[in-house]
Protein backbone atom coordinates (compact mmCIF):
# COMPACT_ATOMS: atom_id res chain seq x y z
CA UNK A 1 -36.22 -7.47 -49.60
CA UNK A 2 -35.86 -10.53 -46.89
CA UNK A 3 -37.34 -13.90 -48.66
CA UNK A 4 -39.60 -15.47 -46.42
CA UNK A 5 -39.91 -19.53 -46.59
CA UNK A 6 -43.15 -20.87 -48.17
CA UNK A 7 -44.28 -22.33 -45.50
CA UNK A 8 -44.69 -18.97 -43.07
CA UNK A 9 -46.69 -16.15 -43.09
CA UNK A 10 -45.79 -12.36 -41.54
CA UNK A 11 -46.95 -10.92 -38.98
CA UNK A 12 -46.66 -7.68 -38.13
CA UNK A 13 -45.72 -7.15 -34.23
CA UNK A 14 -45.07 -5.09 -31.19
CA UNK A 15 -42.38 -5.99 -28.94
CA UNK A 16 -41.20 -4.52 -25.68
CA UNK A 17 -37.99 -5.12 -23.78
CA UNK A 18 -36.87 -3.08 -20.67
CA UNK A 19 -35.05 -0.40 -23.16
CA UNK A 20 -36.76 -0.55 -26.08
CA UNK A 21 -40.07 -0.84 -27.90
CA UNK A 22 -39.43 -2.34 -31.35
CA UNK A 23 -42.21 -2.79 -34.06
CA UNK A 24 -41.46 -5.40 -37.13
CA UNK A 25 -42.39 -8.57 -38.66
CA UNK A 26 -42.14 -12.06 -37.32
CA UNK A 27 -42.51 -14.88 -39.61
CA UNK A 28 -44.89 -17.81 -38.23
CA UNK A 29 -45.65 -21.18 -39.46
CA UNK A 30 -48.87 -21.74 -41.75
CA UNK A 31 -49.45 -25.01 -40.02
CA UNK A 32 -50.35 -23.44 -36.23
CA UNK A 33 -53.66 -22.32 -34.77
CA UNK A 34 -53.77 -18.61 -35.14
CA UNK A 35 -54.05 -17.68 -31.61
CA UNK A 36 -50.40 -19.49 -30.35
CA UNK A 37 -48.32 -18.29 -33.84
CA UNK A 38 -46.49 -16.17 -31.63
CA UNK A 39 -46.68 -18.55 -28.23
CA UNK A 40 -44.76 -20.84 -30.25
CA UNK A 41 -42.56 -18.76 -31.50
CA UNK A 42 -41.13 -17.35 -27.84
CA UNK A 43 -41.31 -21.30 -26.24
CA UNK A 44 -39.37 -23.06 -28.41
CA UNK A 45 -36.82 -24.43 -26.66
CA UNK A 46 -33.94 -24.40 -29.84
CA UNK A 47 -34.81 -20.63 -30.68
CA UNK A 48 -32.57 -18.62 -28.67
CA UNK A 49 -33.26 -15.27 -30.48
CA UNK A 50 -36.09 -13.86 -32.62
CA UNK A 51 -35.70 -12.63 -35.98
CA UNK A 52 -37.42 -9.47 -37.22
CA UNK A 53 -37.55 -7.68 -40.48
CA UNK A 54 -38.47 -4.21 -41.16
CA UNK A 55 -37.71 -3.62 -37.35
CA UNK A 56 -38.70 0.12 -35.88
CA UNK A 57 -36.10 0.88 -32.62
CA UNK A 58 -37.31 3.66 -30.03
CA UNK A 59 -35.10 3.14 -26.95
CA UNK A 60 -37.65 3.44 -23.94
CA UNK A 61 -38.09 7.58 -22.15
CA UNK A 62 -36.08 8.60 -25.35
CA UNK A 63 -38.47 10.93 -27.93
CA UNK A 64 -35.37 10.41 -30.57
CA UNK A 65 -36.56 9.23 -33.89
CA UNK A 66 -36.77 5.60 -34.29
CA UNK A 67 -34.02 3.63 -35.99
CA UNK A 68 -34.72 1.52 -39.03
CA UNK A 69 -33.73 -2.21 -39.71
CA UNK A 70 -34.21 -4.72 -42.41
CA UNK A 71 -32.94 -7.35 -40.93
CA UNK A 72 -33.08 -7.58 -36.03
CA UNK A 73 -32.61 -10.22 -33.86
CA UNK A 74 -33.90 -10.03 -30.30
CA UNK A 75 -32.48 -12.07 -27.36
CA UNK A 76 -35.87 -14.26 -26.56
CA UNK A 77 -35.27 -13.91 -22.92
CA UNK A 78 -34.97 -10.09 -23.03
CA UNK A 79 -38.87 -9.90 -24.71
CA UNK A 80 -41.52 -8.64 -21.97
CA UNK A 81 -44.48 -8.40 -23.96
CA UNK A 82 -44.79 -8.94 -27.69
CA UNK A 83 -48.44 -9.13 -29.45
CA UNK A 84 -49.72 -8.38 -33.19
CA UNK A 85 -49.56 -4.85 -33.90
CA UNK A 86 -53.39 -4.70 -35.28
CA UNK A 87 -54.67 -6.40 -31.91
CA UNK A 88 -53.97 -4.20 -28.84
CA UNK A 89 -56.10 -4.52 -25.66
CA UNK A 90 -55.67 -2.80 -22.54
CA UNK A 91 -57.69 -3.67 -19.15
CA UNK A 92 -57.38 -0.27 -17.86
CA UNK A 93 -56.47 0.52 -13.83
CA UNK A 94 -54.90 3.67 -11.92
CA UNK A 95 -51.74 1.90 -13.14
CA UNK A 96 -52.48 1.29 -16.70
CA UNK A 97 -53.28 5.25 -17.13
CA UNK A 98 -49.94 6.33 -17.20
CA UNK A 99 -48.56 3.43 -19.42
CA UNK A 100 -51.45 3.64 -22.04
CA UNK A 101 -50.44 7.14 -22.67
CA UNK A 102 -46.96 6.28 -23.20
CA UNK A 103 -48.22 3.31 -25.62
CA UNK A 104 -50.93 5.90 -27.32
CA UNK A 105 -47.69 8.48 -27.74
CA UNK A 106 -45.96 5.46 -28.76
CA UNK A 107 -48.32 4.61 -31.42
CA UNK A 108 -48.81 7.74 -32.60
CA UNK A 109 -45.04 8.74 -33.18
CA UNK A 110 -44.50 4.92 -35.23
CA UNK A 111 -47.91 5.96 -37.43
CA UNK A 112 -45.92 9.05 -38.32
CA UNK A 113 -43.17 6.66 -40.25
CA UNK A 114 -42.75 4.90 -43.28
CA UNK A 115 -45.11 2.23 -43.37
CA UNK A 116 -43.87 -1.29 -44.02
């Protein structure tokens, strides 16, 4: 089990890249507002790549299973979109159809795993 420092917190996340969807926990600091934990985490300027425990892998248009990590790091500047896993909103278009499907599939097949 990966020992956290006192003075973060976990949060459990969703991040996408252009091959792969990856779910896992971040650690954020205790001491920011709730709503920019994970702002800060992709903007600061020493952090070159995000650590993530208990990481989920599905490489993107592939229905393999997804591989298991303890212990991922991510490039920051290959993350498209990363948000909490319990918080997902969708403003939905003709576009947005087709990828909420693939994010409800998504969903669905990571629900099927081991929890964390």
């Amino acid at each position: 089990m990966t020992k956290q420092p006192s003075d973060t917190t976990p949060v459990e996340v969703f991040i996408v890249t252009e091959d792969h969807e990856i779910k896992g926990t971040v650690y954020v600091s205790k001491y920011t507002k709730s709503n920019r934990e994970l702002t800060e985490l992709l903007n600061d300027k020493e952090r070159r790549f995000l650590a993530v425990t208990n990481a989920e892998i599905i490489r993107v248009g592939n229905n393999s299973t997804p591989k298991r990590y303890d212990f991922l790091e991510i490039h920051i500047d290959s993350i498209i979109i990363m948000h909490p896993a319990s918080q997902t909103l969708f403003k939905e278009g003709s576009k947005a159809q087709e990828d909420i499907a693939k994010f409800r599939d998504l969903r669905n097949r990571l629900s099927q795993t081991k929890p964390f």
